[in-house]
Protein backbone atom coordinates (compact mmCIF):
# COMPACT_ATOMS: atom_id res chain seq x y z
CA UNK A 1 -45.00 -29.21 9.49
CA UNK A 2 -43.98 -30.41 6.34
CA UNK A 3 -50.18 -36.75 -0.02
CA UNK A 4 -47.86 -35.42 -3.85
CA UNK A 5 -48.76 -31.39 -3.18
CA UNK A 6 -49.05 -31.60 0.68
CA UNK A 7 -45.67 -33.39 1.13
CA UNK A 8 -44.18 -31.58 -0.87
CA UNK A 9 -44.74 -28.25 1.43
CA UNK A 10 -44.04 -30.80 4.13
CA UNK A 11 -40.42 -31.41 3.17
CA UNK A 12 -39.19 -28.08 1.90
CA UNK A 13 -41.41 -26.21 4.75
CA UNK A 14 -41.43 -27.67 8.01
CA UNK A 15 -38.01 -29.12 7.67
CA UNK A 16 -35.16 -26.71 8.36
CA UNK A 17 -33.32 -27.26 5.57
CA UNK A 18 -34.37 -24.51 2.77
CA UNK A 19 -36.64 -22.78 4.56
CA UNK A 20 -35.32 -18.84 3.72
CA UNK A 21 -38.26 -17.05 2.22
CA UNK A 22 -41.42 -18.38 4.89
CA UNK A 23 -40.19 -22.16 8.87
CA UNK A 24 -50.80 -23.73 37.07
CA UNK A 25 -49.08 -26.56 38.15
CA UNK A 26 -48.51 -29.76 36.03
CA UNK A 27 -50.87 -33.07 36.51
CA UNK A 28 -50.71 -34.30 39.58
CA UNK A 29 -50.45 -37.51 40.67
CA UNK A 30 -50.52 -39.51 44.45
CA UNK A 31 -47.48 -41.82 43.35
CA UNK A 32 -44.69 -40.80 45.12
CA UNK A 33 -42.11 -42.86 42.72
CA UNK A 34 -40.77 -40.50 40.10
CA UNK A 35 -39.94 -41.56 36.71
CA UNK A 36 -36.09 -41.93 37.47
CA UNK A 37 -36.48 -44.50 39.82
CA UNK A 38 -39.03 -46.52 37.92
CA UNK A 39 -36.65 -46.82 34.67
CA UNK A 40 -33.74 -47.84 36.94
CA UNK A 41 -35.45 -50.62 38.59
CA UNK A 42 -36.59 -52.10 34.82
CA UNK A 43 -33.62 -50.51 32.76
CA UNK A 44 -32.38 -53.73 32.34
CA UNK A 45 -35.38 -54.35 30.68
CA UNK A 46 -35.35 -51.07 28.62
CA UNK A 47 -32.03 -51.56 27.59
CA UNK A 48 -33.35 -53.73 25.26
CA UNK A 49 -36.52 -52.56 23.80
CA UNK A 50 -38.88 -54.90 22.01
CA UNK A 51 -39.50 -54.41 18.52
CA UNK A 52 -42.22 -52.50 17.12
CA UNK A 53 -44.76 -53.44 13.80
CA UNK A 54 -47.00 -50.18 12.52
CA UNK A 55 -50.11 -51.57 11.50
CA UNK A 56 -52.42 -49.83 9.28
CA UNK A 57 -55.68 -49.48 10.46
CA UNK A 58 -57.64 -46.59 9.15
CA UNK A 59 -57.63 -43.75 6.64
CA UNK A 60 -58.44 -40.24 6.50
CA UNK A 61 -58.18 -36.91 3.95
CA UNK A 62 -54.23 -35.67 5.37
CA UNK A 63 -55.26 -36.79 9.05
CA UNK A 64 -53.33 -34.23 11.41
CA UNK A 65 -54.99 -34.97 15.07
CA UNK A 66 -56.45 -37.92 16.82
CA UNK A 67 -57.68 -37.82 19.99
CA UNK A 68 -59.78 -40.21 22.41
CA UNK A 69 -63.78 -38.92 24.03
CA UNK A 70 -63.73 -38.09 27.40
CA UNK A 71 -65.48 -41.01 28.20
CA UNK A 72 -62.89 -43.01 26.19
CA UNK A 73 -65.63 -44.54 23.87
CA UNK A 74 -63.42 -44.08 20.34
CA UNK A 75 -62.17 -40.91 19.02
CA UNK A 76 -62.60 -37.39 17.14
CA UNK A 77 -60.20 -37.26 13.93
CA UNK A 78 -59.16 -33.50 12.92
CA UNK A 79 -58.28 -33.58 8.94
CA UNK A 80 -56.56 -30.48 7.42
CA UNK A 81 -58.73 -29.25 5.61
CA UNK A 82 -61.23 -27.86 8.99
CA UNK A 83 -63.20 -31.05 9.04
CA UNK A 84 -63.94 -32.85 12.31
CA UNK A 85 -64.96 -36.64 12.15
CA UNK A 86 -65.82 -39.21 14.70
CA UNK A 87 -64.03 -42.68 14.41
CA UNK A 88 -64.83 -45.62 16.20
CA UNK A 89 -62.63 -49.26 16.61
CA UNK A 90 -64.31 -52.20 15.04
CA UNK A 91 -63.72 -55.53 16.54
CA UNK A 92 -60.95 -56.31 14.42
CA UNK A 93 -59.00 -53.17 16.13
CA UNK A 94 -59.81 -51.22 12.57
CA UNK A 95 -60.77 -47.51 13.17
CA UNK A 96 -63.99 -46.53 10.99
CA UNK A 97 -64.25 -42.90 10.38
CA UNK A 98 -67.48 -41.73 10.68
CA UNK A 99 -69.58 -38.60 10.30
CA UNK A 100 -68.44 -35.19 10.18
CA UNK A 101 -69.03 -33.83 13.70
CA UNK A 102 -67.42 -29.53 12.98
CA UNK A 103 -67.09 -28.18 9.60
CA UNK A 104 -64.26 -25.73 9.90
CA UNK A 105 -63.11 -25.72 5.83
CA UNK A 106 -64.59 -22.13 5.16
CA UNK A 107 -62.85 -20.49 7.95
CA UNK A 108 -59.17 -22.82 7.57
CA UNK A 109 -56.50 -21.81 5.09
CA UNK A 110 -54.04 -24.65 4.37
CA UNK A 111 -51.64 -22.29 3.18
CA UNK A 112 -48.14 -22.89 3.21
CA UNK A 113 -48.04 -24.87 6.79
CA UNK A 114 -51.49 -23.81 7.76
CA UNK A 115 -54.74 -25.82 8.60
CA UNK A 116 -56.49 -27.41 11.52
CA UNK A 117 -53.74 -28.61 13.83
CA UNK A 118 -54.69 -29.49 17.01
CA UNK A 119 -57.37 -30.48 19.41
CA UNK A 120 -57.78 -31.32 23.11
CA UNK A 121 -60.79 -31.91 24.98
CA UNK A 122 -61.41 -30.09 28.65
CA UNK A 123 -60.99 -31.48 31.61
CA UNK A 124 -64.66 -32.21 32.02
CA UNK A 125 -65.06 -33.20 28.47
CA UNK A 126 -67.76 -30.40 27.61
CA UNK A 127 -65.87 -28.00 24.88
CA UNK A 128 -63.33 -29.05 22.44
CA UNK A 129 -60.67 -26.84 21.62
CA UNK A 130 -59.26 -26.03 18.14
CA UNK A 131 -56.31 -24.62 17.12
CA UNK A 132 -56.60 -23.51 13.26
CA UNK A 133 -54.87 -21.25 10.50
CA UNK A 134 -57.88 -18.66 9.79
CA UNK A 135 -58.30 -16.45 6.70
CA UNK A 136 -55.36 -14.54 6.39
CA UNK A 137 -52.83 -16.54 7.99
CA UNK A 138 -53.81 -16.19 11.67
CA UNK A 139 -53.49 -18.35 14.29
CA UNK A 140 -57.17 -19.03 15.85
CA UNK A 141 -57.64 -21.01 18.97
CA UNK A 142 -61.26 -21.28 19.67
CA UNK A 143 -63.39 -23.71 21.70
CA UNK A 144 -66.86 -25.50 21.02
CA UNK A 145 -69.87 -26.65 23.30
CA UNK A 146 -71.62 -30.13 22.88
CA UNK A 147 -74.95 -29.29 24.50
CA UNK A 148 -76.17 -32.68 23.36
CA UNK A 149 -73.08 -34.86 24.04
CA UNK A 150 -71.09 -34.85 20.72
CA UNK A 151 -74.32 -33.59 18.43
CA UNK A 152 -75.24 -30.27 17.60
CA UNK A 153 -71.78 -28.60 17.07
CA UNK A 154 -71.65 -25.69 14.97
CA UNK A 155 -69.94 -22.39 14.28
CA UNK A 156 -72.75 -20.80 15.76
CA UNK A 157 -70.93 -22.44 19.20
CA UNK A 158 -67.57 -21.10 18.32
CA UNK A 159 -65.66 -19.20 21.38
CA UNK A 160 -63.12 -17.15 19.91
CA UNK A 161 -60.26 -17.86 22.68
CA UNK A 162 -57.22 -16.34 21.33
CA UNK A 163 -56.07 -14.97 17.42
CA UNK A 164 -52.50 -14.24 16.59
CA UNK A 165 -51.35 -13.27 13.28
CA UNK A 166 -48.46 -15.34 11.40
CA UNK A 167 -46.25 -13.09 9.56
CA UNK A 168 -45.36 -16.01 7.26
CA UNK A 169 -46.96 -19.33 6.07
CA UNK A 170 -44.45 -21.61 8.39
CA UNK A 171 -43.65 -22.45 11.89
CA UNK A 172 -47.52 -22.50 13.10
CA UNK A 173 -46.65 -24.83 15.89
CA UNK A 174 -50.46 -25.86 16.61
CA UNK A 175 -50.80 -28.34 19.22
CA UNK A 176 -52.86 -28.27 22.23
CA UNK A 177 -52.91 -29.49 25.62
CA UNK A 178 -54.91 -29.32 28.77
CA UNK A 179 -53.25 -29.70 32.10
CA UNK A 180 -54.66 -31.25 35.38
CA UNK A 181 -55.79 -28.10 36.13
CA UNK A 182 -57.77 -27.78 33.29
CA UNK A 183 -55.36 -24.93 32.19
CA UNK A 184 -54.89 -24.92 28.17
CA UNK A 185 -51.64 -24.80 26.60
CA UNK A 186 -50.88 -23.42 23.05
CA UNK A 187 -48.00 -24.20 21.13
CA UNK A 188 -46.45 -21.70 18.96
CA UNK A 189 -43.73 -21.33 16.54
CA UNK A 190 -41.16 -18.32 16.12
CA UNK A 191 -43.77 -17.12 13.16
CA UNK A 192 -41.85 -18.49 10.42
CA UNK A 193 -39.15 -17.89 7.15
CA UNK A 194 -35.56 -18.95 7.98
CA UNK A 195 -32.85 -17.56 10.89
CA UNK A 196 -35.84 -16.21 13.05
CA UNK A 197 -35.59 -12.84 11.01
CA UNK A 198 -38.15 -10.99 13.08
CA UNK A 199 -36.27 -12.32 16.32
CA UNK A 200 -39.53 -13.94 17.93
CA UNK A 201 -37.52 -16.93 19.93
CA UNK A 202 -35.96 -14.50 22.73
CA UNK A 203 -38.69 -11.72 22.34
CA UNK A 204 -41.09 -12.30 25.40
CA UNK A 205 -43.07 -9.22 24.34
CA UNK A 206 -44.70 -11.36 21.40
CA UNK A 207 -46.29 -15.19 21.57
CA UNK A 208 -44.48 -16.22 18.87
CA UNK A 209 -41.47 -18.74 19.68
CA UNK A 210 -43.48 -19.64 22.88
CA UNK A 211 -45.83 -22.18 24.75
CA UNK A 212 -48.45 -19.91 26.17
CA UNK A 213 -50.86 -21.33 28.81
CA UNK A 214 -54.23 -19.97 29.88
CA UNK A 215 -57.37 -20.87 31.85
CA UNK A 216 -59.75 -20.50 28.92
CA UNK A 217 -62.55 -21.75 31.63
CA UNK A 218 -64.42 -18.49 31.34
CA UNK A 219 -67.67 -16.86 29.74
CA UNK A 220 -67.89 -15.99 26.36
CA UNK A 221 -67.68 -12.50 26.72
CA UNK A 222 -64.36 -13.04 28.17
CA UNK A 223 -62.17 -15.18 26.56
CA UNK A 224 -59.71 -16.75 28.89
CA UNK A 225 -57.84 -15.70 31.95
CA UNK A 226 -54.41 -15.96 32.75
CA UNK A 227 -53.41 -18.86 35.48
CA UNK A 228 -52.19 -17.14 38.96
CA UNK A 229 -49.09 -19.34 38.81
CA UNK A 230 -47.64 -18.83 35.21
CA UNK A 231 -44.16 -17.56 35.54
CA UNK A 232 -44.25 -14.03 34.21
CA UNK A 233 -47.51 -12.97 35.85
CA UNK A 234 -46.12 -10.65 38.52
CA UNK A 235 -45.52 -7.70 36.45
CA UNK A 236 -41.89 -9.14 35.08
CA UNK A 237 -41.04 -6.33 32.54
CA UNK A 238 -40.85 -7.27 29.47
CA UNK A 239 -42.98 -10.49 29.70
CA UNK A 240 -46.48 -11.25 27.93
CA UNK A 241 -48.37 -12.93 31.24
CA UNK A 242 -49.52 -15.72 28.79
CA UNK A 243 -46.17 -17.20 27.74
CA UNK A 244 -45.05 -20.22 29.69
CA UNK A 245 -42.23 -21.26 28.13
CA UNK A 246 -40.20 -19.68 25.36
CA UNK A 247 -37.21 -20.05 23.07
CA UNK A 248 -38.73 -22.19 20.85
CA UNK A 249 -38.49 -22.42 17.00
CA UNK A 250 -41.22 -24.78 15.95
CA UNK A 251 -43.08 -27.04 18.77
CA UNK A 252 -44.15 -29.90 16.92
CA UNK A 253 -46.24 -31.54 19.79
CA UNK A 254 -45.42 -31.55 23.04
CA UNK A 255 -46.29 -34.12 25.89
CA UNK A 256 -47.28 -34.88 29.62
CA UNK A 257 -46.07 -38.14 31.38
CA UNK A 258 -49.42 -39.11 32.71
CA UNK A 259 -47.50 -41.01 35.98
CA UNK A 260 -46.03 -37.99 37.25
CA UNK A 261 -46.30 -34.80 34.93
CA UNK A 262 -42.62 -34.56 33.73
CA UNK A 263 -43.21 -32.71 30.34
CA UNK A 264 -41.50 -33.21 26.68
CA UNK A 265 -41.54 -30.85 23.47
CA UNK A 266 -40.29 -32.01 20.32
CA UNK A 267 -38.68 -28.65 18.54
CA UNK A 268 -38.06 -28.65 14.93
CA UNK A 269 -34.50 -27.32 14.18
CA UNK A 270 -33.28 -25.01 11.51
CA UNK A 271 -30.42 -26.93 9.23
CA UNK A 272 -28.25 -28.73 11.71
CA UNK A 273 -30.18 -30.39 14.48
CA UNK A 274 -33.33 -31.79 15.94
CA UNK A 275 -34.43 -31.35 19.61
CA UNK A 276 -36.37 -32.85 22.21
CA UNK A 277 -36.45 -30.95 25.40
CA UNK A 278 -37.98 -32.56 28.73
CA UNK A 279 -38.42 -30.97 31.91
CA UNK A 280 -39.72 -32.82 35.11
CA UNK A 281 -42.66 -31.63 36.83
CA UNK A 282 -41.06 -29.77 39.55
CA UNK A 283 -39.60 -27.35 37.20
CA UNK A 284 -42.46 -27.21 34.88
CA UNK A 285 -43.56 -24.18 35.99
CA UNK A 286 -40.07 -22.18 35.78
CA UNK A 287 -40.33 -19.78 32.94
CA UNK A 288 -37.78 -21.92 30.72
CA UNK A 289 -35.98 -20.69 27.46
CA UNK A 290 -34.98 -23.28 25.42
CA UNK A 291 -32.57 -20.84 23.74
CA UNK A 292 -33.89 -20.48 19.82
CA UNK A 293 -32.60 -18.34 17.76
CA UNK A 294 -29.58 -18.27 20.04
CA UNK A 295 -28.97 -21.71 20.39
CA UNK A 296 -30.07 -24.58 17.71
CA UNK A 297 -30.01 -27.41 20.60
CA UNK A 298 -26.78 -27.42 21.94
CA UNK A 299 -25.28 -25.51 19.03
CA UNK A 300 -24.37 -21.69 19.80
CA UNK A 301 -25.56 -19.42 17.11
CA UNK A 302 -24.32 -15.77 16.35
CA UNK A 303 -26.76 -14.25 19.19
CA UNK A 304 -25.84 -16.51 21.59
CA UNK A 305 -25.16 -14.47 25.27
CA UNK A 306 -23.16 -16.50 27.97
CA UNK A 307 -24.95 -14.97 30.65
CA UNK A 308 -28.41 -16.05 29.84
CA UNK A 309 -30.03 -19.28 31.25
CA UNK A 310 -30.45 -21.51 28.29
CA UNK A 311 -32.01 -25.00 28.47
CA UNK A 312 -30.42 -27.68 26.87
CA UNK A 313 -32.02 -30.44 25.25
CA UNK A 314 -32.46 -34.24 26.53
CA UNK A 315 -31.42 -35.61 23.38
CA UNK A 316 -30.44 -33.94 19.77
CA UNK A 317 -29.28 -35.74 16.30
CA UNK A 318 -28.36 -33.80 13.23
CA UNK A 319 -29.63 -33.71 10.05
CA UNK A 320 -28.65 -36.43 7.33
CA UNK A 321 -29.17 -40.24 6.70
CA UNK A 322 -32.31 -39.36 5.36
CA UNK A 323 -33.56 -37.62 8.40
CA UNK A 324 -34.74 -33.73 8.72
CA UNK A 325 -37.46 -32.61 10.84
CA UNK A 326 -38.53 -34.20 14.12
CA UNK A 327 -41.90 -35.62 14.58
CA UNK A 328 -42.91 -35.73 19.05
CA UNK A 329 -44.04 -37.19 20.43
CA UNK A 330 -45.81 -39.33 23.50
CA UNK A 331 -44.94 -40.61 26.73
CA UNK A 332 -45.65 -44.66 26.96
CA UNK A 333 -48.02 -45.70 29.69
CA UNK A 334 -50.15 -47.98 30.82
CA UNK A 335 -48.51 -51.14 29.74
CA UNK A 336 -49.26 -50.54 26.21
CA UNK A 337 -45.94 -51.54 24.63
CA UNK A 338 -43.60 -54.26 26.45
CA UNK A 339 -40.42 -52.65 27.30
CA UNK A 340 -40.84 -49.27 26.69
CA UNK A 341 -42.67 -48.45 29.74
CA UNK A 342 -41.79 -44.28 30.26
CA UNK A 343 -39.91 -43.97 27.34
CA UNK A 344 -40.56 -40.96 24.73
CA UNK A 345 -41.99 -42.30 21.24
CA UNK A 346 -41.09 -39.96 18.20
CA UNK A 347 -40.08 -40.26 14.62
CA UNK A 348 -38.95 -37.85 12.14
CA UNK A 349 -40.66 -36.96 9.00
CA UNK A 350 -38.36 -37.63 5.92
CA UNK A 351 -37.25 -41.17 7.97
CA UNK A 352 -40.47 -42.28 9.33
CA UNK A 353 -38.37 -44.78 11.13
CA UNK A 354 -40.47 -44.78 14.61
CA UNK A 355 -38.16 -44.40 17.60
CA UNK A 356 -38.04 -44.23 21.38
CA UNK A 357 -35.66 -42.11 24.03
CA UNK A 358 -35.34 -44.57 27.22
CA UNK A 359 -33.29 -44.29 29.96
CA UNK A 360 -30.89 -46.69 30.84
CA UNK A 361 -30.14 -45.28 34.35
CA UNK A 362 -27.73 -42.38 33.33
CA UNK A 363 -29.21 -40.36 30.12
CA UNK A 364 -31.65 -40.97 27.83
CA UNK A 365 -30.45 -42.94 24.77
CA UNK A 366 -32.35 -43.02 21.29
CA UNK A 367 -33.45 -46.71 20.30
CA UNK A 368 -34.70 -47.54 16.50
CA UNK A 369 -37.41 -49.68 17.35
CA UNK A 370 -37.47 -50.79 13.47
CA UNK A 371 -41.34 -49.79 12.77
CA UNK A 372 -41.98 -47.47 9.93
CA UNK A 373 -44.52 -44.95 8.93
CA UNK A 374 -44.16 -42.78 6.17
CA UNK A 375 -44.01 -39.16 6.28
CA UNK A 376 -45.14 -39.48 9.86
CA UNK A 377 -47.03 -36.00 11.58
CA UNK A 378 -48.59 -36.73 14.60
CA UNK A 379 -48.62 -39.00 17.60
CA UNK A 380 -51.56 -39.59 19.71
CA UNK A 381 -52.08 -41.99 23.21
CA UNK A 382 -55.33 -42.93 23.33
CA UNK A 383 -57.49 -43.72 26.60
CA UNK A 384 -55.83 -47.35 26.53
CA UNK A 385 -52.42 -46.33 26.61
CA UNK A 386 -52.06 -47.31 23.08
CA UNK A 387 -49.76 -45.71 20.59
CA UNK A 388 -51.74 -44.56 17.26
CA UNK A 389 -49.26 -41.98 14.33
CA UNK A 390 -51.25 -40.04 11.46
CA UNK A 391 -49.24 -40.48 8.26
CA UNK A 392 -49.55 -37.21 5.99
CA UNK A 393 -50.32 -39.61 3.00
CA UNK A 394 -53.76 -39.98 4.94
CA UNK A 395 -52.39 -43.51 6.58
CA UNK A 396 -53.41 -44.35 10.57
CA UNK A 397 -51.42 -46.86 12.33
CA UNK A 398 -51.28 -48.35 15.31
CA UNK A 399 -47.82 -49.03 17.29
CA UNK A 400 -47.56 -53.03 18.41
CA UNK A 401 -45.02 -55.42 19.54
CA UNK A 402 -44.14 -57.77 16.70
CA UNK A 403 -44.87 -60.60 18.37
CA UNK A 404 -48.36 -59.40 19.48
């Protein structure tokens, strides 16, 4: 990652410029029609994307996470700090933040890139998962019971799922995702300072640099199991059973396509270039390196080997007119925003100029869809399709059409 203190880490942290002392199967669906063939019957239509207004519409204490209820009746707001509120829409489409539901503050350090960063309910909607930087500088993903609905959380509830130490204060990675299968998936980054020093992307033997994915469905006493189907389960030397995918230097939220289960991962680059990597859902199960510290998107670095299967990204854009450290990311569905129908919404943090990757029926070309958020850190896609970004100057927005 990267309010006057808090940005400020933002910027010279999470950003790759600088940073040389810390930075089962997918969802499936019935619909046959995959996502190719829907954006080239309408790419005339994406081609030219409909403008976008951010409208403000809550505020929060350095908001990092959103996410909608199971039952989709409003949300659960995850602030830096540890604290875990409830936040309902009014009628006038305001969110009101509401009481805090988990205090996590004792056990969170906000060091250097650290805090609460992400949530995700289970697929039954009974725990909530929380990914958090614990005291000292350890990567805790733990989940919590609602025995009462949402009442009656505690730390007393806590299930210690998975801890990982950071070696430095960056490249936490943090978000969280449940699959169809109710599988979780953790996103980590290469464990921080500049260069990978400690040579985490391409190391398989360590989570760092990786997207690990688990089936934390399990009883206390036993933390999580690892999915029969992950890549690297049949005793591939060399391999941690729990990564998923690898080679990556700093996933800053990653995303399903709800239609059909194609997956995207926003990476946060080193001093040259900004990634986002998508892989459809018949190959989401592969074992893919996405080629950090070797490769910096399609750039080869000093360690780069010919022979090796890197992934390329979908789309890439270097650093400069004001921009420096990509922001993923969400899939549009649902009809939520007029012409953007499948495209990938993302931003970048020193721009904040909010932007979409469509497809016009050969690649996927980057649109400015002239909204604006400043110092934007997270996306979220609530149960209505619609498009909500946390600003790290405490600012929520919601993503319109202009002439809405």
């Amino acid at each position: 990652m990267k309010k006057l203190g808090f940005s400020i880490i933002l910027l010279s942290v999470f950003s790759g410029c600088g940073d040389t002392s810390e930075t089962s199967t997918p969802p499936q669906v019935s619909i046959p029609t995959t996502t190719l063939e829907v954006l080239q019957e309408s790419d005339v239509k994406l081609l030219e994307p409909l403008p976008l207004i951010a409208i403000r519409v809550g505020e929060a204490e350095q908001p990092m996470v959103l996410i909608s209820r199971p039952d989709g009746d409003g949300f659960l707001l995850g602030e830096r700090k540890g604290q875990i509120k409830t936040a309902e829409l009014k009628e006038d489409g305001s969110l009101s933040i509401g009481e805090t539901l988990l205090d996590l503050s004792d056990a969170v350090s906000t060091a250097g890139e650290g805090g609460l960063l992400g949530m995700a309910f289970s697929k039954d909607g009974s725990e909530l998962f929380v990914n958090y930087t614990a005291k000292p500088m350890t990567t805790r993903v733990s989940s919590f019971t609602f025995p009462d609905g949402l009442s009656d959380a505690g730390l007393e509830n806590e299930k210690k799922i998975i801890e990982i130490p950071q070696p430095y204060p960056n490249h936490n990675g943090g978000h969280l995702l449940v699959d169809n299968n109710g599988n979780l998936l953790i996103g980590l980054g290469d464990g921080g300072a500049g260069n990978d020093p400690l040579g985490h992307g391409q190391n398989t033997s360590t989570f760092h640099g990786s997207i690990l994915r688990i089936n934390p469905n399990t009883p206390k006493s036993t933390p999580y199991i690892v999915p029969s189907d992950n890549p690297f389960t049949r005793g591939t030397p060399g391999f941690l059973p729990e990564i998923f995918l690898y080679g990556l230097r700093n996933p800053w939220r990653f995303d399903f396509d709800p239609f059909n289960g194609d997956f995207w991962i926003a990476d946060v680059g080193q001093d040259r270039l900004e990634e986002i990597n998508f892989l459809p859902s018949d190959s989401y199960t592969d074992g893919t390196n996405f080629g950090w510290a070797s490769m910096e998107g399609t750039l080869k670095r000093l360690a780069y080997k010919p022979d090796v299967n890197y992934h390329e990204p979908v789309h890439e854009y270097e650093h400069g007119d004001g921009r420096c450290s990509i922001i993923g990311g969400i899939v549009v569905r649902d009809g939520s925003l007029e012409g953007l129908e499948g495209s990938f919404i993302f931003s970048d943090l020193c721009d904040g100029k909010i932007r979409a990757l469509i497809f016009n029926g050969e690649k996927w070309v980057d649109h400015d869809l002239e909204a604006f958020v400043e110092l934007p850190i997270s996306f979220t896609r609530a149960s209505d399709g619609r498009i909500y970004v946390l600003s790290a100057n405490g600012g929520i927005f919601r993503l319109e059409g202009k002439d809405e």
